[in-house]
C-alpha atoms as a PDB file:
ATOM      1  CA  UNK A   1     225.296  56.262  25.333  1.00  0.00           C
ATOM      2  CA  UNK A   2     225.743  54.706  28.370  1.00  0.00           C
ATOM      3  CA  UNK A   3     226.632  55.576  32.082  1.00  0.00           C
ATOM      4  CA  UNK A   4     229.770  56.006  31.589  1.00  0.00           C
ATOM      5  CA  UNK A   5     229.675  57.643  28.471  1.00  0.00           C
ATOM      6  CA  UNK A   6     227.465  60.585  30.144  1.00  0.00           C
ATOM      7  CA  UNK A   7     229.503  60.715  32.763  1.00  0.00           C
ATOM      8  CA  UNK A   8     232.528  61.632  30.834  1.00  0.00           C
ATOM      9  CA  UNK A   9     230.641  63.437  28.003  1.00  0.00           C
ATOM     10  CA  UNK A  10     227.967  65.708  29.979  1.00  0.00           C
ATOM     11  CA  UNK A  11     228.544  65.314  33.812  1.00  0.00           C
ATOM     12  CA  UNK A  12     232.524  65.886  34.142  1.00  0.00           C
ATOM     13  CA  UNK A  13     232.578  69.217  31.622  1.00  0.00           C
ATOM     14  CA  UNK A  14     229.828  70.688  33.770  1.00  0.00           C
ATOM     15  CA  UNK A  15     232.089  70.619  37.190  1.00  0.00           C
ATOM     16  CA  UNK A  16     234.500  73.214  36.345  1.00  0.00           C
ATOM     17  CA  UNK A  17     231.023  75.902  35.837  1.00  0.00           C
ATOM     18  CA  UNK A  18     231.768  79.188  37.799  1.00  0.00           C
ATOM     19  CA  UNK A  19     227.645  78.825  38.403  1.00  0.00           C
ATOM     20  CA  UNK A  20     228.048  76.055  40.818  1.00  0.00           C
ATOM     21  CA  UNK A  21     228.074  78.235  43.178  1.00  0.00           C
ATOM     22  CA  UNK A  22     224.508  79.745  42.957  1.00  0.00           C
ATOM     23  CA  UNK A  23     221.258  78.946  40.808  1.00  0.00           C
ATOM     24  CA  UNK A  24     219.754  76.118  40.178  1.00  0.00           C
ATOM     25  CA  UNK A  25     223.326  74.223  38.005  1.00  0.00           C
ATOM     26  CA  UNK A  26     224.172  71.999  40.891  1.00  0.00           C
ATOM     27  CA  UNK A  27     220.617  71.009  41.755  1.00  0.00           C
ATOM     28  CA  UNK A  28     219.758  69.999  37.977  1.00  0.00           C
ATOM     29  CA  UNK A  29     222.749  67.421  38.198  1.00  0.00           C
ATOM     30  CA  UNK A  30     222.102  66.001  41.305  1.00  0.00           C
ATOM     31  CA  UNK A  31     218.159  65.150  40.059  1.00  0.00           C
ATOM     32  CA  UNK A  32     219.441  63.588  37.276  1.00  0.00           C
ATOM     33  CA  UNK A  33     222.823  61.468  38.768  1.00  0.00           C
ATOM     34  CA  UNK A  34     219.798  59.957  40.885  1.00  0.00           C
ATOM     35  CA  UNK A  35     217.399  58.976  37.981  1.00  0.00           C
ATOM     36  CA  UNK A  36     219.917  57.954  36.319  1.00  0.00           C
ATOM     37  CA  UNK A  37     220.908  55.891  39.366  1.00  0.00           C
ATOM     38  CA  UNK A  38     216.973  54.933  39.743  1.00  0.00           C
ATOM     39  CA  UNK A  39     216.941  53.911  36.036  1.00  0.00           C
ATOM     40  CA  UNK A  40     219.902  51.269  36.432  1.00  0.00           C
ATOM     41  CA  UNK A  41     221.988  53.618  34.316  1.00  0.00           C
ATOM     42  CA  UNK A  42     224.127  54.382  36.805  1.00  0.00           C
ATOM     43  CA  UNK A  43     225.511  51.701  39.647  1.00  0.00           C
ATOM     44  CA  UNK A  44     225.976  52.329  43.309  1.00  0.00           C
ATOM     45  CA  UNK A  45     229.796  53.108  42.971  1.00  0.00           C
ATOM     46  CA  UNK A  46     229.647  55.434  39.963  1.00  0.00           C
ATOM     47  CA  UNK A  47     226.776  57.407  41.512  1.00  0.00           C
ATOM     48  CA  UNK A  48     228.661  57.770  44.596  1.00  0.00           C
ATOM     49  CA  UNK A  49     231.594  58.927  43.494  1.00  0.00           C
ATOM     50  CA  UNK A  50     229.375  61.081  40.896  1.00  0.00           C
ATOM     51  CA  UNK A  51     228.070  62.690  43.791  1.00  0.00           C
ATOM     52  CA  UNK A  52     231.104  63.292  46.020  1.00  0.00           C
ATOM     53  CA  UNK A  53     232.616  64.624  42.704  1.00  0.00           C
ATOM     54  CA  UNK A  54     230.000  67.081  42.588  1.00  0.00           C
ATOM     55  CA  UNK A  55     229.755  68.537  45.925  1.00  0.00           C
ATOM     56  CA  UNK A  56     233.725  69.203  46.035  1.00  0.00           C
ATOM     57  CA  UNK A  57     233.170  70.983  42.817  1.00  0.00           C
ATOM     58  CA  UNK A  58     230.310  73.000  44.412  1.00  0.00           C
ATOM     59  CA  UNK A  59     232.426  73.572  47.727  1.00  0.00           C
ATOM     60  CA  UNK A  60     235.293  74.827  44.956  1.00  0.00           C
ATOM     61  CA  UNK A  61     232.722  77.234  43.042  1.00  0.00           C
ATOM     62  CA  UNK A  62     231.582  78.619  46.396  1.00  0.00           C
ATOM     63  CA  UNK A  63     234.979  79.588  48.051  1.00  0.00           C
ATOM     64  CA  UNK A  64     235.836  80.947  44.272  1.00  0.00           C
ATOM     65  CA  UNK A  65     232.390  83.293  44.378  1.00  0.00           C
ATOM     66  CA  UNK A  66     232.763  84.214  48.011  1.00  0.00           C
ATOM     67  CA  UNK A  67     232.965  87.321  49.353  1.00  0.00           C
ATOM     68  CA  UNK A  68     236.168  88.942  50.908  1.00  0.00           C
ATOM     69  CA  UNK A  69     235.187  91.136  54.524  1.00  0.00           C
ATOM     70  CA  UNK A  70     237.568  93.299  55.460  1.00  0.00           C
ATOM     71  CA  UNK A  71     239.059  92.604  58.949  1.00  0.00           C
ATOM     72  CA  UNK A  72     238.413  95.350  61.419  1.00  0.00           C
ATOM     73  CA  UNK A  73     240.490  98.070  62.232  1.00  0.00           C
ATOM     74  CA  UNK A  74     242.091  97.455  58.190  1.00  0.00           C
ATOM     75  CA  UNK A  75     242.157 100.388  55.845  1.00  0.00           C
ATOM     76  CA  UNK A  76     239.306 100.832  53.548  1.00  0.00           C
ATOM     77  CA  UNK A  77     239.368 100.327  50.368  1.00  0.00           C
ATOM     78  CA  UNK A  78     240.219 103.028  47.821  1.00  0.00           C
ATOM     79  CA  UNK A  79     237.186 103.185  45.903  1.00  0.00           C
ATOM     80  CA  UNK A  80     233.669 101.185  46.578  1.00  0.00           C
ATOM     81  CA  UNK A  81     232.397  99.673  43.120  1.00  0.00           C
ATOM     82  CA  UNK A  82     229.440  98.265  44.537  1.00  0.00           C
ATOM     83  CA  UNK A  83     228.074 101.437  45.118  1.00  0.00           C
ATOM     84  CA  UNK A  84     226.175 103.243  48.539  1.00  0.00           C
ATOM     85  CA  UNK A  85     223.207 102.091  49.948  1.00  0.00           C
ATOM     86  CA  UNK A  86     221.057 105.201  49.773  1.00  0.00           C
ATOM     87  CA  UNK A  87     217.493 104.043  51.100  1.00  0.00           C
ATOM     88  CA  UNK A  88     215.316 101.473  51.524  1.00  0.00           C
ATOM     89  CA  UNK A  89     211.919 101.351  50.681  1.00  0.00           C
ATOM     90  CA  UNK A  90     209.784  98.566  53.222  1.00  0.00           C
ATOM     91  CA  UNK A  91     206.578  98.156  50.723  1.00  0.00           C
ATOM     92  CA  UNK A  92     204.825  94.639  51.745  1.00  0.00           C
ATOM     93  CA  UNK A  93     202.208  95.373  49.239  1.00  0.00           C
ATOM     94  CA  UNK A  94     200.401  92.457  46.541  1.00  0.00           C
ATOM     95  CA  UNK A  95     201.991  93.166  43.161  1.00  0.00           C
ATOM     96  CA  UNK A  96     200.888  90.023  40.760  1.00  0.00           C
ATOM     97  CA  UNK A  97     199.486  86.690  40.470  1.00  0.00           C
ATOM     98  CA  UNK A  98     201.311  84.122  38.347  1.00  0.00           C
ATOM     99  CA  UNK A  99     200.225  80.782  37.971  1.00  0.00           C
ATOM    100  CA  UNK A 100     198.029  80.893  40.806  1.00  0.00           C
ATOM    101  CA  UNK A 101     200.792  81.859  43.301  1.00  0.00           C
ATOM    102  CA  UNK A 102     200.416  85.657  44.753  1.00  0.00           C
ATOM    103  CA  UNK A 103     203.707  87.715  44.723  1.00  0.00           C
ATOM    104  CA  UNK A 104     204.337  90.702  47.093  1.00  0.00           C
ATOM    105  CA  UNK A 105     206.943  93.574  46.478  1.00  0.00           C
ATOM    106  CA  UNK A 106     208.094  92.970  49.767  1.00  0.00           C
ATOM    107  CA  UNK A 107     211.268  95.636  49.470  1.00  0.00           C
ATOM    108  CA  UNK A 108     213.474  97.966  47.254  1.00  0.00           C
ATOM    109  CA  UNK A 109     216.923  99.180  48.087  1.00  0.00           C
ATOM    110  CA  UNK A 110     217.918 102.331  46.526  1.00  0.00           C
ATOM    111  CA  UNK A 111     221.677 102.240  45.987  1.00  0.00           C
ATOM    112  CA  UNK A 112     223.743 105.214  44.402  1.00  0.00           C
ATOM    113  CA  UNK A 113     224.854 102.557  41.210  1.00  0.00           C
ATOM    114  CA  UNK A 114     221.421  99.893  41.231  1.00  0.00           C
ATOM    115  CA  UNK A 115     218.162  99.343  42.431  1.00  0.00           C
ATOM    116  CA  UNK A 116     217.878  96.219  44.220  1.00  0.00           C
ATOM    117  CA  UNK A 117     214.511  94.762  44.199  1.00  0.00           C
ATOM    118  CA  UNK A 118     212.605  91.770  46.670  1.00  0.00           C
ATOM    119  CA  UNK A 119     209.518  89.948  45.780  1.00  0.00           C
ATOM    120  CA  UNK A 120     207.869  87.071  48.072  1.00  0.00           C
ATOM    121  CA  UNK A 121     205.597  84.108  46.641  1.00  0.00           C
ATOM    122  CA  UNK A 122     202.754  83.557  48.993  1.00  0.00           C
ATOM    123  CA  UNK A 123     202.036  79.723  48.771  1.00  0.00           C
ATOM    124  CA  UNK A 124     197.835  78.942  47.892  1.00  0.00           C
ATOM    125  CA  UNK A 125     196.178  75.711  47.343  1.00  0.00           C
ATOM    126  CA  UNK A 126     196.456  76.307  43.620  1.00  0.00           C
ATOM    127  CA  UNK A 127     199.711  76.896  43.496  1.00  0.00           C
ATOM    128  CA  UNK A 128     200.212  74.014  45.156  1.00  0.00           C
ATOM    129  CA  UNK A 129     198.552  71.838  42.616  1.00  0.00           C
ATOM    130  CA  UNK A 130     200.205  73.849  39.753  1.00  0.00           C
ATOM    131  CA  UNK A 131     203.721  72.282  41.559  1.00  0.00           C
ATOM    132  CA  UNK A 132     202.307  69.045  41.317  1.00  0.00           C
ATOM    133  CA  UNK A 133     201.100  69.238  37.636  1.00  0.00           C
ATOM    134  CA  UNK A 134     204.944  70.283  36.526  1.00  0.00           C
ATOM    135  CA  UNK A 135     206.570  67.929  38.984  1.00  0.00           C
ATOM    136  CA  UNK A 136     204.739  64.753  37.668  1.00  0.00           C
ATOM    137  CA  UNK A 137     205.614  65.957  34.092  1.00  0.00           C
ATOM    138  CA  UNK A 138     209.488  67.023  34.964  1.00  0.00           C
ATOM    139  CA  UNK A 139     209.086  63.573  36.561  1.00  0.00           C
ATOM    140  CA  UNK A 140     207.482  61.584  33.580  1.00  0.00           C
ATOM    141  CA  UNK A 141     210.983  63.387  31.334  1.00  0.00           C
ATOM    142  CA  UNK A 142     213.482  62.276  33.460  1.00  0.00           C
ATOM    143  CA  UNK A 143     211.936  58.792  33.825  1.00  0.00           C
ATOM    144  CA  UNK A 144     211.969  58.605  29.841  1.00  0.00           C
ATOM    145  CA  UNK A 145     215.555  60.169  29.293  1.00  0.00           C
ATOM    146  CA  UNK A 146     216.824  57.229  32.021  1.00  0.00           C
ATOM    147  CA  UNK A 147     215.321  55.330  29.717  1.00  0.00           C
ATOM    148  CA  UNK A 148     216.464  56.294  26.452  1.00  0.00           C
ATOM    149  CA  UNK A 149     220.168  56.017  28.616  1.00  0.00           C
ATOM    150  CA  UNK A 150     219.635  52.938  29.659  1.00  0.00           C
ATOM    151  CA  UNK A 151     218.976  51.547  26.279  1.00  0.00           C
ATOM    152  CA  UNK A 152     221.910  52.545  24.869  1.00  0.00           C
ATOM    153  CA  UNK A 153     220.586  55.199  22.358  1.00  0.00           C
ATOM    154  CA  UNK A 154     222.621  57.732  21.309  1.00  0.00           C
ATOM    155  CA  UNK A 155     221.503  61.112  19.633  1.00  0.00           C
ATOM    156  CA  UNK A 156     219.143  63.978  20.566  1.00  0.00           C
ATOM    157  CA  UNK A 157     217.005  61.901  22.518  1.00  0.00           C
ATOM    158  CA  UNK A 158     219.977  61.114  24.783  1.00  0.00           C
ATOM    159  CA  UNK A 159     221.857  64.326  24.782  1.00  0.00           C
ATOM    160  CA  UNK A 160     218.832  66.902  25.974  1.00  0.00           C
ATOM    161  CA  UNK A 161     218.850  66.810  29.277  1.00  0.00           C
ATOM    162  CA  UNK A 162     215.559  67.274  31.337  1.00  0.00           C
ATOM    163  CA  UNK A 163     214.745  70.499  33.289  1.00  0.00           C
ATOM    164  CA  UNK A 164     215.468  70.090  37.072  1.00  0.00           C
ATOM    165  CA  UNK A 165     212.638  70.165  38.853  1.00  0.00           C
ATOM    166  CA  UNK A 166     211.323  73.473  39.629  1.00  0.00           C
ATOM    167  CA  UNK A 167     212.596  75.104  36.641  1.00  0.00           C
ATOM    168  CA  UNK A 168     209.727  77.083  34.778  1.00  0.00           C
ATOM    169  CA  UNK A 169     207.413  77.770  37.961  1.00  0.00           C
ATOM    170  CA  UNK A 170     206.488  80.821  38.458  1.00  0.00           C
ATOM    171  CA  UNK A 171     208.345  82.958  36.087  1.00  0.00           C
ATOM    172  CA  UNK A 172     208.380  86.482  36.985  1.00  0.00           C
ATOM    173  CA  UNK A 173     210.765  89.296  36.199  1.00  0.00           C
ATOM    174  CA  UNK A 174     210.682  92.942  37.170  1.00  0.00           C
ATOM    175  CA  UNK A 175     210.709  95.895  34.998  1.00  0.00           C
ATOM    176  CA  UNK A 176     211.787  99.553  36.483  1.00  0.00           C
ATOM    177  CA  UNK A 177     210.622 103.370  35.316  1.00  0.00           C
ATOM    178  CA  UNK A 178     210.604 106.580  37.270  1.00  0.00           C
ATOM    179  CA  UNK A 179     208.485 109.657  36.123  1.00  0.00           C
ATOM    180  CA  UNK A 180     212.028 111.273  34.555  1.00  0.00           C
ATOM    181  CA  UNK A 181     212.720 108.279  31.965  1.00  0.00           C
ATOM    182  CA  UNK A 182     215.756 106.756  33.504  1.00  0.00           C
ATOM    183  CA  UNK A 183     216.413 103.904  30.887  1.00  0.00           C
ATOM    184  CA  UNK A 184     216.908 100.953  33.566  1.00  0.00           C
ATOM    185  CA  UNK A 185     218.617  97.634  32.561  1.00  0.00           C
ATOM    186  CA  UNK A 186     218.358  94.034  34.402  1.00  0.00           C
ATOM    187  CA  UNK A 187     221.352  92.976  35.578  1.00  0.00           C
ATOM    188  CA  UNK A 188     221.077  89.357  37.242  1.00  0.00           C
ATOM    189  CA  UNK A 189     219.402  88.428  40.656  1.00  0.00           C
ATOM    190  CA  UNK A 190     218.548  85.026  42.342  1.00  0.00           C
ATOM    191  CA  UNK A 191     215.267  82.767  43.000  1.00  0.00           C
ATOM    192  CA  UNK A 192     214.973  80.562  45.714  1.00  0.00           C
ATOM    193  CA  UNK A 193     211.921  78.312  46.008  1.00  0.00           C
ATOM    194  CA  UNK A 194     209.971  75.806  47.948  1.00  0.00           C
ATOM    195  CA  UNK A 195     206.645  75.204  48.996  1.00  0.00           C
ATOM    196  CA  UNK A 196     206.385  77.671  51.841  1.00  0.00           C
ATOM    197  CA  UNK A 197     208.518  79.990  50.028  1.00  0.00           C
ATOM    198  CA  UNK A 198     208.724  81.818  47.051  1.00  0.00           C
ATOM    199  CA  UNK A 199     212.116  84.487  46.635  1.00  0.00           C
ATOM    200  CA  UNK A 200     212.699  86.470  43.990  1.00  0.00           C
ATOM    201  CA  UNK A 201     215.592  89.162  43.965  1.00  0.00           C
ATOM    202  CA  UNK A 202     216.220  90.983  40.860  1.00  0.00           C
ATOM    203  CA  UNK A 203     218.453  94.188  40.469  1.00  0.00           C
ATOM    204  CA  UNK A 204     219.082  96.835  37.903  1.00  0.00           C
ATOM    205  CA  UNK A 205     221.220  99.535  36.530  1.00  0.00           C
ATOM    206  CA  UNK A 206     221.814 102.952  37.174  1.00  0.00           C
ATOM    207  CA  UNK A 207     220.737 104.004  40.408  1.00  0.00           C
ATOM    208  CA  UNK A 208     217.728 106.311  40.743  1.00  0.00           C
ATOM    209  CA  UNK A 209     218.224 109.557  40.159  1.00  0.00           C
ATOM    210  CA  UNK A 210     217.618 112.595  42.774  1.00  0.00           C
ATOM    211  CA  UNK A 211     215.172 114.204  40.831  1.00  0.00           C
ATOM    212  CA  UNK A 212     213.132 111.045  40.486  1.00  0.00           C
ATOM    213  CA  UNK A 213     209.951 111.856  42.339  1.00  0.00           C
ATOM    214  CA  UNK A 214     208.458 108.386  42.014  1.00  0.00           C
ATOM    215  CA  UNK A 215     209.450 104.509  41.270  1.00  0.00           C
ATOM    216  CA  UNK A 216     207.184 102.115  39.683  1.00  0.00           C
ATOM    217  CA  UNK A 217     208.267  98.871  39.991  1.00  0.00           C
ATOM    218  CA  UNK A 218     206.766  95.939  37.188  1.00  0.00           C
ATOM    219  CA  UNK A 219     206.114  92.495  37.494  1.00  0.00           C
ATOM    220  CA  UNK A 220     206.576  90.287  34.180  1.00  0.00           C
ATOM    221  CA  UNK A 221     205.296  87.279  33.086  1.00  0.00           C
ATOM    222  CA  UNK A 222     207.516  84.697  31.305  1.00  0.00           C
ATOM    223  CA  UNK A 223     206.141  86.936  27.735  1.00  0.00           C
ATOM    224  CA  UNK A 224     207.232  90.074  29.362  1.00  0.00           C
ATOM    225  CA  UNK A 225     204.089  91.104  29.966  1.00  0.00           C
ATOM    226  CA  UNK A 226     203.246  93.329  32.706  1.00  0.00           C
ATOM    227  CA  UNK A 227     200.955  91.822  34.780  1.00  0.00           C
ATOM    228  CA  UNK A 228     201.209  94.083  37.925  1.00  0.00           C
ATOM    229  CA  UNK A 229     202.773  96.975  39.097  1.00  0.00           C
ATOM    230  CA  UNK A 230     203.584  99.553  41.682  1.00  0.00           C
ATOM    231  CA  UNK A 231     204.360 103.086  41.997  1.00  0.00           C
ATOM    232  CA  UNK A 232     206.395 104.275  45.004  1.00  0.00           C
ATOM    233  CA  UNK A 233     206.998 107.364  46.140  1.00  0.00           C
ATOM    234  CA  UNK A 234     210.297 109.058  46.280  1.00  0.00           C
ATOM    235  CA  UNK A 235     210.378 112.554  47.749  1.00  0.00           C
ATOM    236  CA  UNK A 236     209.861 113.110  51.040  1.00  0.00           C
ATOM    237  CA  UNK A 237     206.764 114.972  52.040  1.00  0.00           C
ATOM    238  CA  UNK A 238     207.955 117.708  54.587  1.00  0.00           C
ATOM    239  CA  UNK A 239     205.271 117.820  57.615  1.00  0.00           C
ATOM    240  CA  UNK A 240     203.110 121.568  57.781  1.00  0.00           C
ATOM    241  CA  UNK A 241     204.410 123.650  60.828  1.00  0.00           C
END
């Protein structure tokens, strides 16, 4: 398989994805268009127009995923599937430690149809050489599959794409229960990442009921093990005359 072959067989399929528009899709494509442009695989015109190619299908995903605001003074709309923001909870407490990076449960939002939850990375020295350890090897894959392009093989070898870089650092996922056995499900969320920040949003389904008295929020590892948690109150204490 060649340049051109990839480009046709792997690169062009992947410009019509809906998840262009968030996540990590469009990243993973632009790290490898340049090693393969590094690797000789890929010449100065094709990885140009490779490139321009992608961002206009990003630019497309992004006006297809954005969000509609009503003008002012328009009628609202009939009903409101997203639900009512009920409360928010400002926590700013240490939750976990994964991989030698510190997470915070920075936030909850309490809405009447999800719970959406915010977690911060706090950046140490050996996190920092944890990023370095999985960038060199990301680094050492992508280096090989140019390679492997490059030579013209076909196969396995030339069809698994390496992970973009970032991908697989610090994996954590929240779990929810309250003390009256709500059955909460994940339903998506969003990490964004660099080395002064660490983002994680995750949110699930139903929203938390008004008998709850008390939220504890989980944090996973990548084995869905709990390796930290939280419990937040819900009621309101009501001050002694």
């Amino acid at each position: 398989m060649d340049g051109a072959e990839w480009l046709e067989i792997l690169f062009m399929p992947a410009l019509g994805r809906e998840s262009l528009a968030y996540g990590n899709d469009a990243e993973l494509l632009r790290v490898q268009l340049l090693a393969l442009r590094d690797c000789a695989v890929l010449d100065a015109a094709q990885y140009g127009d490779a490139i321009r190619r992608l961002e206009e299908a990003v630019r497309v995903a992004q006006d297809k995923a954005a969000l509609r605001v009503r003008p002012p003074g328009s009628a609202r709309p009939a009903a409101t599937p997203s639900g009512a923001l009920r409360r928010v909870l400002a926590v700013g407490q240490p939750i976990a430690e994964v991989d030698g990076m510190p997470f915070l449960l920075t936030s909850v939002e309490l809405w009447s149809t999800r719970v959406e939850v915010f977690l911060a990375g706090v950046p140490t020295a050996e996190s920092d050489r944890y990023i370095d350890r999985k960038e060199a090897d990301v680094g050492g894959q992508i280096s090989n599959w140019g390679r492997v392009l490059r030579e013209g093989r076909s196969g396995e070898a030339a069809l698994s794409q390496p992970p973009a870089r970032g991908e697989g650092l610090f994996e954590v996922e929240v779990g929810l229960r309250d003390d009256v056995g709500t059955d909460y499900q994940p339903t998506g969320g969003n990490m964004s990442m660099g080395r002064t920040e660490w983002r994680v949003h995750r949110h699930h389904q139903p929203g938390v009921p008004d008998k709850a008295a008390q939220l504890t929020v989980q944090a996973l590892d990548r084995h869905g093990s709990v390796v930290g948690q939280l419990t937040l109150p819900l009621q309101q204490t009501q001050p002694r005359p």
